[in-house]
Protein backbone atom coordinates (compact mmCIF):
# COMPACT_ATOMS: atom_id res chain seq x y z
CA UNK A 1 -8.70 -48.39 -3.26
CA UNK A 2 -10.98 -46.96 -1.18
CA UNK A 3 -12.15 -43.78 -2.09
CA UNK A 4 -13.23 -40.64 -0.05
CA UNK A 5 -16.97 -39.79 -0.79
CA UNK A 6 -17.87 -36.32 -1.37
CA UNK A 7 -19.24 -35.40 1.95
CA UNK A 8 -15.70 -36.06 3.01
CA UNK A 9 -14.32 -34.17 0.25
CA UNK A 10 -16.52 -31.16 0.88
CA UNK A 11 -15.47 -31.21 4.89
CA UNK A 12 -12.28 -31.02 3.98
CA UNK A 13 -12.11 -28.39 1.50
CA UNK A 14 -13.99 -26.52 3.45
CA UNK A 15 -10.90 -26.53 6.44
CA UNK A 16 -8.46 -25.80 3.81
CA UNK A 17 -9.75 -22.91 2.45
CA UNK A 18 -10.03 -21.75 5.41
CA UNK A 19 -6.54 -22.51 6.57
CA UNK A 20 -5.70 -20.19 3.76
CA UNK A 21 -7.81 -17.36 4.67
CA UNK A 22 -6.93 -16.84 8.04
CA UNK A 23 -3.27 -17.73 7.76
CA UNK A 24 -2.65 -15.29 5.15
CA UNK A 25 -4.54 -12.91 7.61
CA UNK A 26 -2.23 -13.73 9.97
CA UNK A 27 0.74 -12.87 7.74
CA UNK A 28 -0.75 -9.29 6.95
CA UNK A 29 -0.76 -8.66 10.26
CA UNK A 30 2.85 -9.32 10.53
CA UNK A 31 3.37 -7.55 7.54
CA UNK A 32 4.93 -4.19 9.53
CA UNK A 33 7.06 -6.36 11.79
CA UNK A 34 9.06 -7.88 9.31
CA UNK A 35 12.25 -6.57 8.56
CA UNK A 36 13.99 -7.43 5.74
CA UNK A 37 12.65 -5.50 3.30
CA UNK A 38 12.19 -8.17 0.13
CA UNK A 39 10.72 -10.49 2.84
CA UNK A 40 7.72 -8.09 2.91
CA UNK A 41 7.49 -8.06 -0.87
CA UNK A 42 7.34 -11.57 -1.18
CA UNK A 43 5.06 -12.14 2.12
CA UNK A 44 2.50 -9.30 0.55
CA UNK A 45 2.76 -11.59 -2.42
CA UNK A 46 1.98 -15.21 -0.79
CA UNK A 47 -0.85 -13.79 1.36
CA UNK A 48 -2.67 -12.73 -1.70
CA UNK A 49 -2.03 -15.66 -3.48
CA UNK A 50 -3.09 -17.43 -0.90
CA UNK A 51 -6.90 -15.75 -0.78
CA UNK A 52 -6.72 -16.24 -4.39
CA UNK A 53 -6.05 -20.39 -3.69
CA UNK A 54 -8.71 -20.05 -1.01
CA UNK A 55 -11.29 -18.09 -3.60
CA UNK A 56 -10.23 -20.77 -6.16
CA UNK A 57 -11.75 -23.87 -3.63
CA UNK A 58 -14.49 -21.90 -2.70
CA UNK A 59 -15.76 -21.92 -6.27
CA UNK A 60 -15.19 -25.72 -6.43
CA UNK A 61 -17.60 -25.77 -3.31
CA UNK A 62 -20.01 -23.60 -4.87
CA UNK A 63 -19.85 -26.08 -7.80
CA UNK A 64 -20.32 -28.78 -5.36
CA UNK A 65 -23.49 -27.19 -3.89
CA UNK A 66 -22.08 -25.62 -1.21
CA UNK A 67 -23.17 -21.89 -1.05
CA UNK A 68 -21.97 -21.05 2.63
CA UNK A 69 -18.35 -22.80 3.71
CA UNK A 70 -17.63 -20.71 6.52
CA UNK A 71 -19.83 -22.60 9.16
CA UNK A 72 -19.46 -22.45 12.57
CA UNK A 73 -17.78 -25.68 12.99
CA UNK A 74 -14.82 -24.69 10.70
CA UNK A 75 -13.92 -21.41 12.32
CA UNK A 76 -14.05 -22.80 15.52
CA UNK A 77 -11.18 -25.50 14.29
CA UNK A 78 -9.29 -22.90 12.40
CA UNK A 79 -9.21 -19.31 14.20
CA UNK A 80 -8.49 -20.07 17.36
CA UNK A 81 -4.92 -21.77 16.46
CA UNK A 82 -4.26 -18.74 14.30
CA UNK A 83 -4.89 -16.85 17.15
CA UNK A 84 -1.93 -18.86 18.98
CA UNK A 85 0.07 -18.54 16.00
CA UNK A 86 -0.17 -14.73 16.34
CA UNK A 87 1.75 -15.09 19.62
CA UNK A 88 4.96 -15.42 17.52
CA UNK A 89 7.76 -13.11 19.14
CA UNK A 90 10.07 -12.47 15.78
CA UNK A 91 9.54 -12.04 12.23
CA UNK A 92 11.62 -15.67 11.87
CA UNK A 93 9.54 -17.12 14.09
CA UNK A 94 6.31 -16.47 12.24
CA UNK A 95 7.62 -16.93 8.95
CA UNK A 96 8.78 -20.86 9.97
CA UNK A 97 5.57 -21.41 11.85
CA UNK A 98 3.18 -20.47 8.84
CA UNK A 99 5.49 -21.86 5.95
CA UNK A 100 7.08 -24.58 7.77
CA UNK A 101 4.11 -25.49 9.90
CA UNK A 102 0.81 -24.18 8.52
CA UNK A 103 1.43 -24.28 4.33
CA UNK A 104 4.05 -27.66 4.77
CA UNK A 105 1.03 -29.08 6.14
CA UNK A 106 -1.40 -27.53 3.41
CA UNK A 107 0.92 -28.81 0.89
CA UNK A 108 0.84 -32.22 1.95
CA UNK A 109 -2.76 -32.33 2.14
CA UNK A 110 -3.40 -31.23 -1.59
CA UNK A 111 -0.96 -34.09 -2.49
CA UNK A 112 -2.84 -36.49 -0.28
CA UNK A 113 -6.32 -35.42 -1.71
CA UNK A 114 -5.09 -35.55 -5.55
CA UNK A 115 -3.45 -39.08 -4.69
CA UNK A 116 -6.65 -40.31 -3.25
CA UNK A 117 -9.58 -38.37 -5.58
CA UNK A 118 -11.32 -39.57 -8.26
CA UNK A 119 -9.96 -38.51 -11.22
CA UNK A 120 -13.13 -38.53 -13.39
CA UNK A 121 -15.42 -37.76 -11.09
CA UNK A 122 -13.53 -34.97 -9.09
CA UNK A 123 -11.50 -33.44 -11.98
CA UNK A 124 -12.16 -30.14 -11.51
CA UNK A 125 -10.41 -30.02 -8.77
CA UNK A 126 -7.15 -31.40 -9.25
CA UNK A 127 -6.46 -28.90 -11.54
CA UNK A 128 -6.87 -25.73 -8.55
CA UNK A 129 -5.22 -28.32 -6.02
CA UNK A 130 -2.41 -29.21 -8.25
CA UNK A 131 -1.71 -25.74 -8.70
CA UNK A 132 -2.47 -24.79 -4.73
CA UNK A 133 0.02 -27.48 -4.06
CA UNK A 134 2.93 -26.31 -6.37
CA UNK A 135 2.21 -22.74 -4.98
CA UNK A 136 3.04 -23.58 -1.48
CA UNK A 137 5.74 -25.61 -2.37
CA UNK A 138 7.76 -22.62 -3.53
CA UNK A 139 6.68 -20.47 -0.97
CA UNK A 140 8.19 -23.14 1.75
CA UNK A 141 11.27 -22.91 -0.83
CA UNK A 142 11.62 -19.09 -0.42
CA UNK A 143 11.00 -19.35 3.11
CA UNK A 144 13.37 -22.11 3.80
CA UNK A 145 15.82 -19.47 1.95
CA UNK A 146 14.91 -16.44 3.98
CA UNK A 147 15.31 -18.65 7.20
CA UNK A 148 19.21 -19.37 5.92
CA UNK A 149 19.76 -15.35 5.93
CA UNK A 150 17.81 -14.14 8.71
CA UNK A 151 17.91 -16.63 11.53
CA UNK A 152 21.57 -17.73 11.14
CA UNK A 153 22.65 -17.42 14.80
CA UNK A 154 22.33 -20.89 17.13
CA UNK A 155 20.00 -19.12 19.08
CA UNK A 156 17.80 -17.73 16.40
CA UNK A 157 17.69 -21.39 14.70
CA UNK A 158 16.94 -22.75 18.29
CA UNK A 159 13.71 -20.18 18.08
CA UNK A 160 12.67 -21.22 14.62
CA UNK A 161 12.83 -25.28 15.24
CA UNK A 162 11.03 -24.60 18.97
CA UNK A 163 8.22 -22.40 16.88
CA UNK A 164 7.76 -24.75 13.84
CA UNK A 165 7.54 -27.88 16.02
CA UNK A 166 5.01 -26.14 18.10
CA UNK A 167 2.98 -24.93 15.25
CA UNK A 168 3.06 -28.65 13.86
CA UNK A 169 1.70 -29.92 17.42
CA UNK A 170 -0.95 -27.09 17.27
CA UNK A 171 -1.78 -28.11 14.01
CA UNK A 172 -2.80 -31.63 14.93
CA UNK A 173 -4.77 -30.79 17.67
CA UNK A 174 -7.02 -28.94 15.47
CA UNK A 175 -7.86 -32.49 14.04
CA UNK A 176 -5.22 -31.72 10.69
CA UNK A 177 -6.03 -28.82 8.21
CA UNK A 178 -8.34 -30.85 6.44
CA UNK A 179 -10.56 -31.39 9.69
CA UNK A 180 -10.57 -34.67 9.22
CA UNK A 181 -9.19 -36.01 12.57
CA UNK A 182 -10.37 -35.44 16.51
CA UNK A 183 -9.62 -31.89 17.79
CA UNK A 184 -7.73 -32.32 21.16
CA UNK A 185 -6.84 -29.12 23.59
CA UNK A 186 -4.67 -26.81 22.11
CA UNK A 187 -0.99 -26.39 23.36
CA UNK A 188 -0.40 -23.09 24.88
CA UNK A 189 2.59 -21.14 23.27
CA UNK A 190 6.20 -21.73 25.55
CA UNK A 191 6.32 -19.13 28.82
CA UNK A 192 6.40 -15.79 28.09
CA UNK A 193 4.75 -16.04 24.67
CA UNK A 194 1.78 -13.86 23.97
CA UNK A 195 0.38 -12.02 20.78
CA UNK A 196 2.18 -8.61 19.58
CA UNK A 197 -0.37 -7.93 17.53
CA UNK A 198 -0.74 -4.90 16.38
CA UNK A 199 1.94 -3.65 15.37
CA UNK A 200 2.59 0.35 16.72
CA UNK A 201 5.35 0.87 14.20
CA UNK A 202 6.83 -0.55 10.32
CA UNK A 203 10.26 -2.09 10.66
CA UNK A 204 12.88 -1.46 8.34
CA UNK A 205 16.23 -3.61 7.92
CA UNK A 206 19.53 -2.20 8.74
CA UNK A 207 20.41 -0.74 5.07
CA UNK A 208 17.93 1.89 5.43
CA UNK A 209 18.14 4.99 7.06
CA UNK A 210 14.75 6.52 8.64
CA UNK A 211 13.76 9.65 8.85
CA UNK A 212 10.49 11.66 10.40
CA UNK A 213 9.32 13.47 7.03
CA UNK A 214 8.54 12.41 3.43
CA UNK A 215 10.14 14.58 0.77
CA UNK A 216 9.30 17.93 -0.69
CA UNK A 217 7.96 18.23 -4.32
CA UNK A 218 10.22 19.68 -6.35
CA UNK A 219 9.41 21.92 -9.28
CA UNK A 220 7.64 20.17 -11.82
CA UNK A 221 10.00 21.93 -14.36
CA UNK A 222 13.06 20.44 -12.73
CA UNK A 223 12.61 17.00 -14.90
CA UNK A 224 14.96 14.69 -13.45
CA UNK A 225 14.90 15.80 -9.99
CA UNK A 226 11.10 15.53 -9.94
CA UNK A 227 11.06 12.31 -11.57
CA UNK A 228 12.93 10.72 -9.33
CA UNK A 229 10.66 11.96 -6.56
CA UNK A 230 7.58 10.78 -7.69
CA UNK A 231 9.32 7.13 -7.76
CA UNK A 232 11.14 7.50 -4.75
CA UNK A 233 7.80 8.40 -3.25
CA UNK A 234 6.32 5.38 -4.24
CA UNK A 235 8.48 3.06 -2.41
CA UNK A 236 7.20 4.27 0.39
CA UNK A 237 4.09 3.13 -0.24
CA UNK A 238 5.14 -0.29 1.45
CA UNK A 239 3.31 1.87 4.68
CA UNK A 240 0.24 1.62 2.79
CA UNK A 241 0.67 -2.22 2.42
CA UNK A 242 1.03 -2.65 5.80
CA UNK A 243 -1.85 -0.64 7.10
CA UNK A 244 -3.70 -3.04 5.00
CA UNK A 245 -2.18 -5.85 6.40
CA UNK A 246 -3.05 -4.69 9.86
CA UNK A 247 -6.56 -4.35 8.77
CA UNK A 248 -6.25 -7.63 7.02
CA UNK A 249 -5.76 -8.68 10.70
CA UNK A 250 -7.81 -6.90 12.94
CA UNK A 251 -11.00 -7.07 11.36
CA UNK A 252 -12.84 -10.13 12.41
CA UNK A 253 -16.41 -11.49 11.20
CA UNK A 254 -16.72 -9.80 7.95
CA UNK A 255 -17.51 -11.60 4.82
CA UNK A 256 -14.54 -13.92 2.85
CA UNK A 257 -14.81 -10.77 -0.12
CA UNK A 258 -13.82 -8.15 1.97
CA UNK A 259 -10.56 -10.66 2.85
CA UNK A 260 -10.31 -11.52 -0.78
CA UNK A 261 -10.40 -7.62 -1.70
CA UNK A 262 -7.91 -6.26 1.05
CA UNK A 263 -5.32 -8.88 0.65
CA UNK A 264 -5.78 -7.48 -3.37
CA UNK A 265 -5.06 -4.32 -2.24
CA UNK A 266 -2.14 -4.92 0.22
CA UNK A 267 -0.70 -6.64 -2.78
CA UNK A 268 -0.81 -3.67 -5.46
CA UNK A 269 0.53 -1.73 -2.83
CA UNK A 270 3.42 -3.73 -2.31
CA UNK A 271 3.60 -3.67 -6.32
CA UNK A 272 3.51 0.27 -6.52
CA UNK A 273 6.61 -0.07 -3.91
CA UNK A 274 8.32 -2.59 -6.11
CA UNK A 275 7.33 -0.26 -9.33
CA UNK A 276 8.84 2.40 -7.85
CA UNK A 277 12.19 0.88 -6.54
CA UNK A 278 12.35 -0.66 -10.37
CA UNK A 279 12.20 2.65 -12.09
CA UNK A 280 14.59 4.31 -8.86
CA UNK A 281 17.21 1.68 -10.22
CA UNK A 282 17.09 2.31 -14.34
CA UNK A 283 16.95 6.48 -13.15
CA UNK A 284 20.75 5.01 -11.97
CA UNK A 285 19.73 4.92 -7.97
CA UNK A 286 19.34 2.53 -5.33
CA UNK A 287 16.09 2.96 -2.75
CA UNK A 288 18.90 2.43 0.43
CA UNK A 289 20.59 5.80 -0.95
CA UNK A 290 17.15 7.16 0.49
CA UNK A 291 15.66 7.82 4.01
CA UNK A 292 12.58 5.79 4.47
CA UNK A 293 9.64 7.24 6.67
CA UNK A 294 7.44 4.93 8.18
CA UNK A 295 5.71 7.92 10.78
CA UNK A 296 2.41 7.44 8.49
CA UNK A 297 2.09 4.07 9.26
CA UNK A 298 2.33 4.44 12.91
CA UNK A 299 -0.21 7.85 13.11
CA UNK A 300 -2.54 5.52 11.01
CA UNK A 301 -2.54 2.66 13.92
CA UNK A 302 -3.91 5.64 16.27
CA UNK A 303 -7.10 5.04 14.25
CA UNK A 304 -9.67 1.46 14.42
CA UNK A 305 -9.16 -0.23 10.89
CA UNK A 306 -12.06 1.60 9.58
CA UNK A 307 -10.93 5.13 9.67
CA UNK A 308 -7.70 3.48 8.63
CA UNK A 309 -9.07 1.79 5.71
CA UNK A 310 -11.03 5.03 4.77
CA UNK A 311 -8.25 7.54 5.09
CA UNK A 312 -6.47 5.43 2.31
CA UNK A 313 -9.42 4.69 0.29
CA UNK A 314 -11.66 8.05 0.17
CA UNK A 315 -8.91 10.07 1.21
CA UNK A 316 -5.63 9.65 -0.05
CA UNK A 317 -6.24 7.36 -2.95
CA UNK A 318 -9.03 9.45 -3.93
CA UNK A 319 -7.19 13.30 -3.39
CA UNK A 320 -4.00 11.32 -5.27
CA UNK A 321 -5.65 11.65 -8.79
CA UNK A 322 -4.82 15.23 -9.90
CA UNK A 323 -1.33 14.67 -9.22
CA UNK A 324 -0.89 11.48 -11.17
CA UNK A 325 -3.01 12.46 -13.64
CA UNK A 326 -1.12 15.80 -14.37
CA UNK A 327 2.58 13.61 -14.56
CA UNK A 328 1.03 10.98 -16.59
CA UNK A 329 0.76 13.50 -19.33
CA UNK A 330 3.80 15.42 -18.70
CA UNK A 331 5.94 12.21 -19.58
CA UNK A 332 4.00 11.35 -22.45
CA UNK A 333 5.18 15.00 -23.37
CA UNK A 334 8.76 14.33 -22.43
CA UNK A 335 8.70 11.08 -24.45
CA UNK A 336 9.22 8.89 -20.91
CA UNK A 337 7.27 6.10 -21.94
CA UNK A 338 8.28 3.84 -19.23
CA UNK A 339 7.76 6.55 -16.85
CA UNK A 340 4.18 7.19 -17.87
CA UNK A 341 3.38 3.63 -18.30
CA UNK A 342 3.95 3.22 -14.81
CA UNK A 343 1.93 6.05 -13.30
CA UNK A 344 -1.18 4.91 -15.57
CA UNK A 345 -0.74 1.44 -14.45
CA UNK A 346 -1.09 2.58 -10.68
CA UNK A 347 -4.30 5.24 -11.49
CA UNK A 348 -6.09 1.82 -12.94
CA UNK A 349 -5.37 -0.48 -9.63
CA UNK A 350 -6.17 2.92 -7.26
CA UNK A 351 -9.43 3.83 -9.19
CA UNK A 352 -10.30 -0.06 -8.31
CA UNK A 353 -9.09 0.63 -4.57
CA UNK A 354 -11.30 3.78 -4.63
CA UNK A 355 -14.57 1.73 -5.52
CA UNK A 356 -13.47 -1.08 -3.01
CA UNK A 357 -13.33 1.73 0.03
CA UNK A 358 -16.96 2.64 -1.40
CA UNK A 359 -18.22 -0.85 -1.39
CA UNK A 360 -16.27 -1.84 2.82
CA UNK A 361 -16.26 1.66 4.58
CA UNK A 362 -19.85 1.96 4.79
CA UNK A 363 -20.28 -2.23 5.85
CA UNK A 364 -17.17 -1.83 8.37
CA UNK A 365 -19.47 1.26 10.13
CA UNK A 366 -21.92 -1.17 10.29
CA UNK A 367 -19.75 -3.99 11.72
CA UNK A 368 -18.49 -1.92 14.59
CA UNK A 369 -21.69 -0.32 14.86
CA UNK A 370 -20.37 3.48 13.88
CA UNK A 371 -22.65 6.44 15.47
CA UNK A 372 -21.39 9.05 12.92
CA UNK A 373 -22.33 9.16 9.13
CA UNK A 374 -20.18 8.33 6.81
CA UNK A 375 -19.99 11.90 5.55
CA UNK A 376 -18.78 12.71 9.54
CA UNK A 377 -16.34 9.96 8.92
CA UNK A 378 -14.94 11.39 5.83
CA UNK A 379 -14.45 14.74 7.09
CA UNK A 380 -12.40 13.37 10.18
CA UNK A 381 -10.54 11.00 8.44
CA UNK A 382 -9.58 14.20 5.86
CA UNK A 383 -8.70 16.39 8.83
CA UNK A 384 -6.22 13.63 10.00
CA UNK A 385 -4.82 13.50 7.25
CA UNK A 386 -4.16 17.30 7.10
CA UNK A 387 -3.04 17.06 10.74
CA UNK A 388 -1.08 13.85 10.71
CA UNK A 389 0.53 13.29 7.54
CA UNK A 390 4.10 13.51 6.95
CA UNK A 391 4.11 13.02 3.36
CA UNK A 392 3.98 17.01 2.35
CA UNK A 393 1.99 16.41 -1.72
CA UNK A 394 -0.41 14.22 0.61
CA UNK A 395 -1.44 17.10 2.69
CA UNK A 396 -1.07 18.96 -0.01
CA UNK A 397 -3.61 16.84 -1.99
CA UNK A 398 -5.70 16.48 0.79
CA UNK A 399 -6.58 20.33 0.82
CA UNK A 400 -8.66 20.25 -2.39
């Protein structure tokens, strides 16, 4: 058998990492427009494992000598397909392009490279590959599920085979994910098909009801009522995941890390939702027996990603501190381990959000060459929140 040299090897790992990148991009950006609501828990999940698949090959470059794989050449192949993909017009529609189209075909192409590799020479990476390839596997599996529930109608399954066959035609006109082939000209998406990207508002499915307002704080003294606000409140912090998908989206040109670091943090976010709907259902409660409001997602979109990213990060993470701090130790008082373990959880992953809006805001300035300072841009991203929010212990917060 003849084997692939590693010039070829690097080429190719070098598309599929960043298939990964800007596909899971893509899938942030859709992140508000889906509907069913476990569909965005697992699609905040998959995008974040897939930067971590695409950080994982990008170390096995590194290790092959490769210190830059983002060249010209492979964006050009990559971004402006994922461009076309964005012109998806339902959440069905983009979920069979990019599972049945974009990771079938990422899939195949880590079983292709560990049937063909050296396995001596090239060890190190079958093992991320292997794992890469079983990871998209069972993301196609869920999808291929979600597909069955959501797009059950003739016409709906017309829309998802017309989609996924044109994201498989796109895909080899790019010359494959791995590069490897001639590029041809791109098909154009069927009549009437353009990008909806952003996204104005959050979607919710049909078992929730929506409402304008968040929730007042009850009295602190009022133990079960108030407990079952603070975890109510956090399943509303799906909005949060989705403003970072949107910037996940929107930003273009920055460096892989700050991809790697805000698909991270659309991921906790979409944990902290989860967290919350988990403790909602042992305090005897389901979330659909409360209103969800999604109003602070759509003010948010008013704003360019970076106020965006810095209203959650030096704003509302930051100002959220007092409060969690001060329940933390009134369930350790009360004995509510499981209720304390969770708040102290979330104070670790938003201390690490905190320090990741102090590493991007000031670089995102830069990248959209910002006038102001950033301590102009903290005060008006404060003052929106004051005059914007909808959540009342956020303004609240936001006042100290």
């Amino acid at each position: 058998m003849n084997l692939p040299d590693s010039k070829q090897r690097i080429a190719q790992l070098k598309h599929l990492q960043a298939w990964e990148t800007h596909s899971a991009r893509l899938l942030g950006g859709w992140l508000p427009a889906i509907r069913l609501w476990e569909a965005k828990h697992e699609v905040g999940l998959h995008l974040w494992q897939d930067l971590e698949t695409s950080r994982e090959i990008r170390t096995r470059l590194w290790e092959l000598r490769v210190n830059r794989p983002d060249t010209a050449a492979v964006t050009a192949g990559v971004l402006p397909a994922i461009q076309i993909l964005a012109s998806a017009q339902y959440d069905f529609e983009l979920i069979a392009g990019i599972y049945l189209g974009v990771k079938q075909a990422l899939a195949q192409a880590y079983r292709d490279y560990l049937a063909k590799t050296h396995t001596t020479w090239d060890a190190p990476s079958i093992d991320i590959l292997t794992r890469a390839a079983s990871q998209k596997e069972s993301q196609i599996e869920w999808a291929e599920a979600y597909l069955q529930q959501v797009a059950y109608k003739e016409t709906d399954q017309h829309l998802v085979q017309r989609w996924t066959t044109f994201t498989r035609e796109l895909i080899d006109a790019t010359g494959s994910v791995t590069g490897e082939n001639p590029s041809i000209a791109l098909p154009t998406p069927p009549p009437g098909y353009s990008s909806r990207l952003p996204f104005g508002e959050a979607r919710r499915d049909s078992r929730f009801k929506v409402q304008l307002q968040g929730f007042e704080r009850p009295p602190v003294e009022d133990t079960d009522a108030h407990t079952l606000w603070q975890f109510v409140s956090y399943t509303m912090e799906m909005q949060a995941a989705e403003t970072l998908g949107s910037v996940l989206w929107e930003v273009d040109g920055m460096d892989w890390e700050f991809y790697y670091d805000i698909a991270r943090h659309c991921h906790d976010e979409c944990r902290h939702c989860k967290m919350g709907e988990e403790r909602v259902r042992e305090l005897g409660h389901e979330i659909h027996e409360f209103p969800q409001f999604v109003g602070n997602y759509a003010w948010r979109q008013i704003y360019d990603p970076m106020r965006r990213y810095a209203m959650l990060t030096y704003i509302i993470e930051q100002d959220s501190f007092a409060l969690k701090h001060e329940t933390y130790k009134n369930y350790v008082q009360l004995n509510d381990h499981a209720s304390a373990e969770a708040i102290l959880y979330d104070i670790i992953d938003e201390t690490m959000h905190v320090r990741w809006g102090t590493k991007w805001v000031g670089k995102l300035m830069e990248h959209q060459k910002e006038t102001l300072s950033l301590d102009d841009i903290i005060s008006e991203c404060r003052q929106a929140v004051l005059d914007n929010s909808l959540a009342p212990a956020q303004r609240s917060s936001a006042k100290k």
